[in-house]
C-alpha atoms as a PDB file:
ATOM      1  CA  UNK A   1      49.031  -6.435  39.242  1.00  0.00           C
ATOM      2  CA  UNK A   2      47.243  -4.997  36.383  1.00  0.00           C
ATOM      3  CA  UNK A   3      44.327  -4.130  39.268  1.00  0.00           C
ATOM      4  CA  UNK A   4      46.606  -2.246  41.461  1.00  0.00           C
ATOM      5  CA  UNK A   5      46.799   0.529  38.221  1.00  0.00           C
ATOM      6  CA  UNK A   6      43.431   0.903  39.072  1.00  0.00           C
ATOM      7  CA  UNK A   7      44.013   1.958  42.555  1.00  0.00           C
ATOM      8  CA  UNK A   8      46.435   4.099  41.311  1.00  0.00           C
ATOM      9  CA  UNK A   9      44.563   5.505  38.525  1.00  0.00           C
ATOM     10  CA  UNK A  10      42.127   6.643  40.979  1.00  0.00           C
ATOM     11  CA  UNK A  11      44.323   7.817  43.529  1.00  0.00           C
ATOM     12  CA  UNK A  12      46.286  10.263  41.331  1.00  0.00           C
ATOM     13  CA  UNK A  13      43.082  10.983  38.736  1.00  0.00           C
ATOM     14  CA  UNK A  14      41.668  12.096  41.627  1.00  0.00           C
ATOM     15  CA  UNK A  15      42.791  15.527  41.460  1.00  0.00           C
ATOM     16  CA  UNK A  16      40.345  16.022  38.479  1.00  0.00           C
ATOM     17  CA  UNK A  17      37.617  14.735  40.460  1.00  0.00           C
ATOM     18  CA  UNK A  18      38.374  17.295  43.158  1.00  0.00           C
ATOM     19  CA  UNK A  19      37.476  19.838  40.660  1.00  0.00           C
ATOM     20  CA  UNK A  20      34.366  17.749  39.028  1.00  0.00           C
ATOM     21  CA  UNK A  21      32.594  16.335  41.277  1.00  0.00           C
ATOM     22  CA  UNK A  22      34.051  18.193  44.874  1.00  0.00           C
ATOM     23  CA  UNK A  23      31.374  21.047  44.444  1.00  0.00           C
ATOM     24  CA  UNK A  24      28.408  18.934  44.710  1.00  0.00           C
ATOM     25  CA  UNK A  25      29.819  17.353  48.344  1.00  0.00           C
ATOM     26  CA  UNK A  26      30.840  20.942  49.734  1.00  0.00           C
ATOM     27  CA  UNK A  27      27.531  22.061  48.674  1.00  0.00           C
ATOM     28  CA  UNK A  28      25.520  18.772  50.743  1.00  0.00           C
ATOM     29  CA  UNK A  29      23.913  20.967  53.881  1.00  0.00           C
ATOM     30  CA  UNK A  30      25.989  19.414  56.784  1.00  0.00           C
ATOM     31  CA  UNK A  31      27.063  22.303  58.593  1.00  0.00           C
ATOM     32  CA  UNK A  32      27.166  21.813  62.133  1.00  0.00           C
ATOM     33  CA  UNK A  33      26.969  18.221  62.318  1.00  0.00           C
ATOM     34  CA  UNK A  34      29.615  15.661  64.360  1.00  0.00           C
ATOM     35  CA  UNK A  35      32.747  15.020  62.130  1.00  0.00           C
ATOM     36  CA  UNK A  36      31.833  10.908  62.894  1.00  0.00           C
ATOM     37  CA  UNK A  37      28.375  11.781  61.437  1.00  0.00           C
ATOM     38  CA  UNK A  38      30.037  13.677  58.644  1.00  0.00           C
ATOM     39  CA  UNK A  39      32.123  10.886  57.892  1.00  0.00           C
ATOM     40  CA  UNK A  40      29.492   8.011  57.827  1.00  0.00           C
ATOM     41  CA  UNK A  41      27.581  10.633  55.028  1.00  0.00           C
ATOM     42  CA  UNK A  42      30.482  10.928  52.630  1.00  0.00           C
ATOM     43  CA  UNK A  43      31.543   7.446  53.236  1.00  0.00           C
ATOM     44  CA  UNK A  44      28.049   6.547  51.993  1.00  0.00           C
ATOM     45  CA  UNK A  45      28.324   9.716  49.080  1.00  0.00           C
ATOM     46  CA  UNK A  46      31.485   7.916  47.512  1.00  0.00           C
ATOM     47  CA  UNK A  47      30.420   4.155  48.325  1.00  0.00           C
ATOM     48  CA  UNK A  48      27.680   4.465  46.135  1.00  0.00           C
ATOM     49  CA  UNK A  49      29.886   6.350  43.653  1.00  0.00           C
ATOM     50  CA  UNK A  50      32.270   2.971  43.460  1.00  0.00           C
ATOM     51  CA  UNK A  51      29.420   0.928  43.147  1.00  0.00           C
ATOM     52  CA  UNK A  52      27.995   2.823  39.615  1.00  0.00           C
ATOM     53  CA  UNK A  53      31.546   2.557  38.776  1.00  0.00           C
ATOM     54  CA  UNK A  54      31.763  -1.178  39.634  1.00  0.00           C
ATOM     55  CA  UNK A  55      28.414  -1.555  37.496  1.00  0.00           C
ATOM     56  CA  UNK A  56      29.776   0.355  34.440  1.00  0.00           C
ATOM     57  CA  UNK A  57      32.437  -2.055  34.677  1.00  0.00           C
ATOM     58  CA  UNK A  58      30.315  -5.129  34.648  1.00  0.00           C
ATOM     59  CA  UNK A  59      28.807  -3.944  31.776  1.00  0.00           C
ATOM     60  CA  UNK A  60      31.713  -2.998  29.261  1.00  0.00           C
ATOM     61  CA  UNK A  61      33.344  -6.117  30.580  1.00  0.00           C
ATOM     62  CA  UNK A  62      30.975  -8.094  28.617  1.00  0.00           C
ATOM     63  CA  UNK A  63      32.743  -6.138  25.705  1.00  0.00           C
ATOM     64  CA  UNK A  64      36.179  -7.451  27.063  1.00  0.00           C
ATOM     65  CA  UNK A  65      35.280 -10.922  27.093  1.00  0.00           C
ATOM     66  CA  UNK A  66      34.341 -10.636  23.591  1.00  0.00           C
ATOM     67  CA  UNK A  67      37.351  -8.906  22.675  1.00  0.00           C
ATOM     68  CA  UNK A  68      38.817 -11.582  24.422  1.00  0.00           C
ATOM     69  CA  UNK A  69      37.509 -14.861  23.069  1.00  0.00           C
ATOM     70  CA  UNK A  70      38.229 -13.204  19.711  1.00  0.00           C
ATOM     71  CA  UNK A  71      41.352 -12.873  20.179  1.00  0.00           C
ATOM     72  CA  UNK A  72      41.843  -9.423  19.623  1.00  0.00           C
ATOM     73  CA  UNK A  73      43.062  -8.095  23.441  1.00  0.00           C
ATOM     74  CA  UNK A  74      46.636  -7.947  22.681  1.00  0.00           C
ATOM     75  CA  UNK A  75      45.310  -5.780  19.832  1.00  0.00           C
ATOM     76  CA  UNK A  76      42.890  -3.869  22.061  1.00  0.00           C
ATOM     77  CA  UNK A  77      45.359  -2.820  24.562  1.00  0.00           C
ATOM     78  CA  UNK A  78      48.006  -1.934  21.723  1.00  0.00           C
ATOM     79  CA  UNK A  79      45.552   0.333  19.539  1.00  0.00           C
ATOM     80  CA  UNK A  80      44.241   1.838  23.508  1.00  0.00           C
ATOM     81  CA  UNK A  81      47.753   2.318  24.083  1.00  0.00           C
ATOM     82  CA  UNK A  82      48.507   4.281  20.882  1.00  0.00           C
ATOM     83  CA  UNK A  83      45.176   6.538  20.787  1.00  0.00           C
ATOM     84  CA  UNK A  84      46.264   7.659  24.702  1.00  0.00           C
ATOM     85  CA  UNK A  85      49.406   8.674  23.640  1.00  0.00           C
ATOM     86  CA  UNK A  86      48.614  10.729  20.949  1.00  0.00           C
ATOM     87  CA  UNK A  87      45.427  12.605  22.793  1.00  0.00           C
ATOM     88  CA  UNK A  88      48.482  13.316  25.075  1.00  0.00           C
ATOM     89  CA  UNK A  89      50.888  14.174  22.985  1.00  0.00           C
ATOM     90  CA  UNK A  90      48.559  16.345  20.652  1.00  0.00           C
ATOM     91  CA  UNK A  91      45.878  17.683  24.051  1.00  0.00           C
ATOM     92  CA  UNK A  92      43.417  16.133  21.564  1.00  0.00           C
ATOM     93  CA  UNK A  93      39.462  17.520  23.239  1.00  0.00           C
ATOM     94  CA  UNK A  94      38.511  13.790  23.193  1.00  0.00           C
ATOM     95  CA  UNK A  95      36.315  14.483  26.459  1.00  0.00           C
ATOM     96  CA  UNK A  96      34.845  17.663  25.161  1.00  0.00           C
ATOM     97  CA  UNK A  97      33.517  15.748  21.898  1.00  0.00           C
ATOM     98  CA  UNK A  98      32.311  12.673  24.080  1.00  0.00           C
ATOM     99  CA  UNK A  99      30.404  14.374  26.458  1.00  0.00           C
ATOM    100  CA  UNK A 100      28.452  16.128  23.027  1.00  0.00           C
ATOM    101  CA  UNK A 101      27.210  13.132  21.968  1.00  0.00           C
ATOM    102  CA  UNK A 102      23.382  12.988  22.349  1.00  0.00           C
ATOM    103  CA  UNK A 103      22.910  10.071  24.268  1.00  0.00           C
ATOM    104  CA  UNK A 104      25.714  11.470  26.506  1.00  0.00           C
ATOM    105  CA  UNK A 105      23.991  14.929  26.700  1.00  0.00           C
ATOM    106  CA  UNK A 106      20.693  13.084  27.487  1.00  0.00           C
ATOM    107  CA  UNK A 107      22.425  11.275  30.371  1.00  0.00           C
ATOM    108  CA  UNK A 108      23.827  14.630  32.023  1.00  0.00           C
ATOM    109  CA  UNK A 109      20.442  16.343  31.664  1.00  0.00           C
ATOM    110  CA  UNK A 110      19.180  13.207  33.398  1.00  0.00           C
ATOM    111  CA  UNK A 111      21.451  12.775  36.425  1.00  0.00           C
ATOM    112  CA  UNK A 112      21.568  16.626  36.899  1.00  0.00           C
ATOM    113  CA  UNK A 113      17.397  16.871  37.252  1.00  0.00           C
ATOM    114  CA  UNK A 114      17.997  13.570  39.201  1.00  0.00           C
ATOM    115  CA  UNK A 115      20.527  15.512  41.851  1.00  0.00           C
ATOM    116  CA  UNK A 116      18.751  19.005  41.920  1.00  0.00           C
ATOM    117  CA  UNK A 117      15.757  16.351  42.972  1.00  0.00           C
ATOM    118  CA  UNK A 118      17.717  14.983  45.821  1.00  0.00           C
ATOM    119  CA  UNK A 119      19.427  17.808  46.830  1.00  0.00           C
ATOM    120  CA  UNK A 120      16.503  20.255  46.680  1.00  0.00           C
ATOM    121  CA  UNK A 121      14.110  17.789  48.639  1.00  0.00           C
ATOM    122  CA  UNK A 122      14.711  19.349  52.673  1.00  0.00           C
ATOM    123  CA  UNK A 123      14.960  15.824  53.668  1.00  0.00           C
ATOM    124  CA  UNK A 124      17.713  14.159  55.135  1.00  0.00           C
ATOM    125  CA  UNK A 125      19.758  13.751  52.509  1.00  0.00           C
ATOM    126  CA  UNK A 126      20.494  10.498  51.092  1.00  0.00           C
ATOM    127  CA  UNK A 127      24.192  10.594  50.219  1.00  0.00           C
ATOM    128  CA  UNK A 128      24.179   6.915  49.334  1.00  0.00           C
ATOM    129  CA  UNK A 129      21.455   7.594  46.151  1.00  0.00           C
ATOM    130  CA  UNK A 130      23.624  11.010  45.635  1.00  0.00           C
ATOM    131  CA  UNK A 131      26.899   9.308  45.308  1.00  0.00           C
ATOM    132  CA  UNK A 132      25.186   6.415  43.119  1.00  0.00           C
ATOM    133  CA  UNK A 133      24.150   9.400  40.750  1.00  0.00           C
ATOM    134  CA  UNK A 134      26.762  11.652  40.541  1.00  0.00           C
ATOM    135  CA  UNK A 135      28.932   8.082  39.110  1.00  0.00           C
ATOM    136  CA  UNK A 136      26.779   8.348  36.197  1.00  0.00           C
ATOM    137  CA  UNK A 137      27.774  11.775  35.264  1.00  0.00           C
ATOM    138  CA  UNK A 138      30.257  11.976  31.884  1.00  0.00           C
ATOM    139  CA  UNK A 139      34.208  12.688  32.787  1.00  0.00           C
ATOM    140  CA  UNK A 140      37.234  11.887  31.493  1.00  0.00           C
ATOM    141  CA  UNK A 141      38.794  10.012  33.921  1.00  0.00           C
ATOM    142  CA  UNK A 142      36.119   7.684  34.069  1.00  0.00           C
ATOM    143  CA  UNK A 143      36.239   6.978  30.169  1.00  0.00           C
ATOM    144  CA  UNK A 144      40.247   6.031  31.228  1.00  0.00           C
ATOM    145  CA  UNK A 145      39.140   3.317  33.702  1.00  0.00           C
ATOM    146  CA  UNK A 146      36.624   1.777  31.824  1.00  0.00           C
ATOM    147  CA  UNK A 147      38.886   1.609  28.955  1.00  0.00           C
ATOM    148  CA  UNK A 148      41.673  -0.121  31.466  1.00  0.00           C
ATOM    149  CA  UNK A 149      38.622  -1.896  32.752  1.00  0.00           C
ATOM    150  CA  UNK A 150      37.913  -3.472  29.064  1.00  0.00           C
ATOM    151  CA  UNK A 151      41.311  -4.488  28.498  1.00  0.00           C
ATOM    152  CA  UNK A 152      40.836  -7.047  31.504  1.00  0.00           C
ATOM    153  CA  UNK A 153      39.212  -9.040  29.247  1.00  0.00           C
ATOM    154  CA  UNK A 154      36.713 -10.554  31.886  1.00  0.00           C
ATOM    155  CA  UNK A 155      33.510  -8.872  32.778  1.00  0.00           C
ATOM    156  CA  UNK A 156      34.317  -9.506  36.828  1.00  0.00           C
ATOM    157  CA  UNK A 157      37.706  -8.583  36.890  1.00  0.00           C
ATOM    158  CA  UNK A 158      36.463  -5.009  35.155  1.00  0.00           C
ATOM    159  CA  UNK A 159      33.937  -4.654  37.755  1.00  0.00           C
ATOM    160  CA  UNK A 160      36.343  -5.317  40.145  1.00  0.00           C
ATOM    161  CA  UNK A 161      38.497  -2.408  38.460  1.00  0.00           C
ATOM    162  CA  UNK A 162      36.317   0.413  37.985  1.00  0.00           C
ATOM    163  CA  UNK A 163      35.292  -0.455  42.109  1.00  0.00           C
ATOM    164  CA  UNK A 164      38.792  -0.269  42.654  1.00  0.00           C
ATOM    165  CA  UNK A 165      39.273   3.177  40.894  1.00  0.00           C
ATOM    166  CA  UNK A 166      36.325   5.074  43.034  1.00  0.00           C
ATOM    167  CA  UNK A 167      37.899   3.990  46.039  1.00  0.00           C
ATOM    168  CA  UNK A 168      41.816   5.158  44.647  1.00  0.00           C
ATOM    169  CA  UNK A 169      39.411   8.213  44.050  1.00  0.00           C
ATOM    170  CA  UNK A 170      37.844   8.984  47.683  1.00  0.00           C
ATOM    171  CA  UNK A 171      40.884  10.229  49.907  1.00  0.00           C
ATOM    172  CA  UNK A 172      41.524  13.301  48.056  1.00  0.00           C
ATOM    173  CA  UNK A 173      37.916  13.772  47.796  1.00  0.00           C
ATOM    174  CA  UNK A 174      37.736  13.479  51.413  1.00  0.00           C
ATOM    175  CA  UNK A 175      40.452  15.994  52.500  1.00  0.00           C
ATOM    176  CA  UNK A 176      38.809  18.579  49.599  1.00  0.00           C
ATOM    177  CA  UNK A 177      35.209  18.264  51.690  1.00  0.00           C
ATOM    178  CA  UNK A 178      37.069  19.094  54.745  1.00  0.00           C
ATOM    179  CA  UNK A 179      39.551  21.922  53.150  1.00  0.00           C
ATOM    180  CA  UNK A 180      36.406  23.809  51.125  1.00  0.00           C
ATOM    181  CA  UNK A 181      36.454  24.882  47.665  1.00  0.00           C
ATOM    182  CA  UNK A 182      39.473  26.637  47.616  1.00  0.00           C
ATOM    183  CA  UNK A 183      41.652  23.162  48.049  1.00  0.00           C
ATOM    184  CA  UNK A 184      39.071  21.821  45.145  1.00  0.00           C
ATOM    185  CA  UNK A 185      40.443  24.975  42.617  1.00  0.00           C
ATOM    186  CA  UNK A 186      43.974  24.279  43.479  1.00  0.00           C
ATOM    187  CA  UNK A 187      44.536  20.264  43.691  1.00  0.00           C
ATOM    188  CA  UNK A 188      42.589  20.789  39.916  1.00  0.00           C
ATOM    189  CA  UNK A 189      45.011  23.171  38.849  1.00  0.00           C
ATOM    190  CA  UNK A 190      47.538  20.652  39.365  1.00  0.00           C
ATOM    191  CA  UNK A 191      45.905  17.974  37.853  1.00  0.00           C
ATOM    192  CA  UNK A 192      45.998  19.965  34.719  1.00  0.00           C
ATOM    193  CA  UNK A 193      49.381  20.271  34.285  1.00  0.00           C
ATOM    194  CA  UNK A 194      50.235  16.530  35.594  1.00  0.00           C
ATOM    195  CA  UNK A 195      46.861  15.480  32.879  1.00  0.00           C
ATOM    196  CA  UNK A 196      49.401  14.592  29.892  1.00  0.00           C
ATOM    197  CA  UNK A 197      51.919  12.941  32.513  1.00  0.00           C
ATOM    198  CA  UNK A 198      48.796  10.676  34.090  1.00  0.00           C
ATOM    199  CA  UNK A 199      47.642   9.547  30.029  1.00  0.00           C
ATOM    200  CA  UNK A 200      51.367   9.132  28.963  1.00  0.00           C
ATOM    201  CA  UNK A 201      51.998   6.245  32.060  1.00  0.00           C
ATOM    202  CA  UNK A 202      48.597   4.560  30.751  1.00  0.00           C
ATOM    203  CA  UNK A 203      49.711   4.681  27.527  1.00  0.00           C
ATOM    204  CA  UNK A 204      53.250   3.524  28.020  1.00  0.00           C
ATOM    205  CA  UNK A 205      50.908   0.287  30.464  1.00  0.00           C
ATOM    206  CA  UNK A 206      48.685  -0.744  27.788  1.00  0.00           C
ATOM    207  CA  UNK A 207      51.252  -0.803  25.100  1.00  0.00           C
ATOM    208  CA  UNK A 208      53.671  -2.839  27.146  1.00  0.00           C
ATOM    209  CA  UNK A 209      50.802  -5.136  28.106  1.00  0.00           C
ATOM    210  CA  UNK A 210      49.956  -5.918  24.406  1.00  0.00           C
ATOM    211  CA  UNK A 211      53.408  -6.662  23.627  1.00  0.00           C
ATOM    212  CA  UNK A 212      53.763  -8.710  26.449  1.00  0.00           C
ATOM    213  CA  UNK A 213      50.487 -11.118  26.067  1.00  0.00           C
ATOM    214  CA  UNK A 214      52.085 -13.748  23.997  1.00  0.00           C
ATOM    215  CA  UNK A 215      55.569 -13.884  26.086  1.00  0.00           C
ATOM    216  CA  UNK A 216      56.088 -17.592  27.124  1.00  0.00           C
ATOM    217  CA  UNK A 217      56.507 -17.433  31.761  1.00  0.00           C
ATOM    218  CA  UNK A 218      58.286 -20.724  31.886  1.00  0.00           C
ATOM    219  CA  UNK A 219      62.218 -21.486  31.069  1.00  0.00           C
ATOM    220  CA  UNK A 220      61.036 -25.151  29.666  1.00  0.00           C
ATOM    221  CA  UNK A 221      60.087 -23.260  26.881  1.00  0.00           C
ATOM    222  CA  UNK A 222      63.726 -21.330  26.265  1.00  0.00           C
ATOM    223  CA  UNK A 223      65.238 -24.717  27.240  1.00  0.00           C
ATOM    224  CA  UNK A 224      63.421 -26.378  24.358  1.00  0.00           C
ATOM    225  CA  UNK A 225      64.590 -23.892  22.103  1.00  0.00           C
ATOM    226  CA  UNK A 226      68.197 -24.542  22.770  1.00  0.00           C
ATOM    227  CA  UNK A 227      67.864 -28.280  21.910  1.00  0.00           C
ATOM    228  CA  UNK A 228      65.548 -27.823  18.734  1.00  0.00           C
ATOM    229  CA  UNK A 229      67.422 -29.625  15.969  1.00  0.00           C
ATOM    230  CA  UNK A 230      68.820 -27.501  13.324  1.00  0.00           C
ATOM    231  CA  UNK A 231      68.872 -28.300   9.837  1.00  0.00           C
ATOM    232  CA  UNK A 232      72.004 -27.412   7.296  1.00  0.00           C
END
């Protein structure tokens, strides 16, 4: 169940991404080529965008199943929870401050040489490599999912979410290539004022998932408690 969010998360995040990361697919050179070439090209573009996301998951899943054999992912989630709610609550600049972070900064200058590479060699472009890129650069969303992808607590089951999350991610993406930029500015403007809404919901997840880690599934256990002897 907990997977599904991903899904989700992607599928409604993905307004933000129209704004982010829609420019660099309207600007690929495909003009005048068949829509069922088109399609195979951005299928590739956002295949190899799930698949960096899938990886990123691997890798801070190794932190959940740390978390996890120390006991602390009901604590995780809770204190995940909390710190959503109150970037939403207070429009906190968490992103902003992340993304000025100089490893982060060396990253983006990294990916975006790597891109202006790809995309400036006249070749056929190799949407695949592009898409496998362009999951590398910083965003906020992404920071969301891999935090949702931590509180798995198992390094495949967070791989499985992040790959989960770029696909939620790729039909509005879609529909923005075909509609141009002008469907990018507005689907973003939207996101904006639905942004506080989208952390809120995670928040309100994560917190109900801590509380709920401990809660016994089977009625042997209530039907115990009724017969437990009492003493006077």
């Amino acid at each position: 169940m907990f997977l599904i969010t991903a899904f989700t998360l992607g599928l409604f995040g993905s307004l933000h991404c129209v704004g982010m990361c829609g420019p660099i697919a309207l600007a690929l050179p495909f003009q005048g080529m068949s829509k069922g070439r088109l399609l195979q090209k951005m299928l590739g573009y956002h295949l190899g965008r799930s698949l960096t996301y899938a990886s990123l998951g691997l890798i801070v899943g190794l932190g959940g199943e740390a978390i996890r054999w120390a006991g602390m992912q009901r604590w995780f989630a809770l204190v995940a929870g909390i710190s959503l709610l109150v970037i939403a609550l207070f429009s906190l600049p968490v992103e902003s401050r992340i993304n000025q972070l100089p490893g982060i900064r060396q990253v983006i200058a990294w990916v975006r040489r790597m891109l202006g590479r790809i995309m400036g060699s006249g070749e056929d472009i190799q949407t695949f490599r592009l898409g496998m890129l362009n999951g590398l650069l910083p965003c906020g969303l992404v920071y969301l999912a891999l935090v949702g992808a931590v509180s798995t607590g198992q390094f495949w089951q967070a791989g499985a979410y992040m790959f989960l999350f770029g696909l939620g991610t790729t039909p509005l993406l879609l529909v923005a290539t075909v509609g141009g930029s002008m469907a990018g500015i507005q689907l973003r403007k939207r996101f904006r004022k639905w942004y506080p809404a989208l952390l809120i919901a995670l928040a309100i997840l994560f917190i109900g998932r801590a509380l709920d880690f401990n809660m016994p599934r089977e009625m042997s256990f209530w039907e115990a408690m009724q017969e437990m002897p009492m003493c006077h």
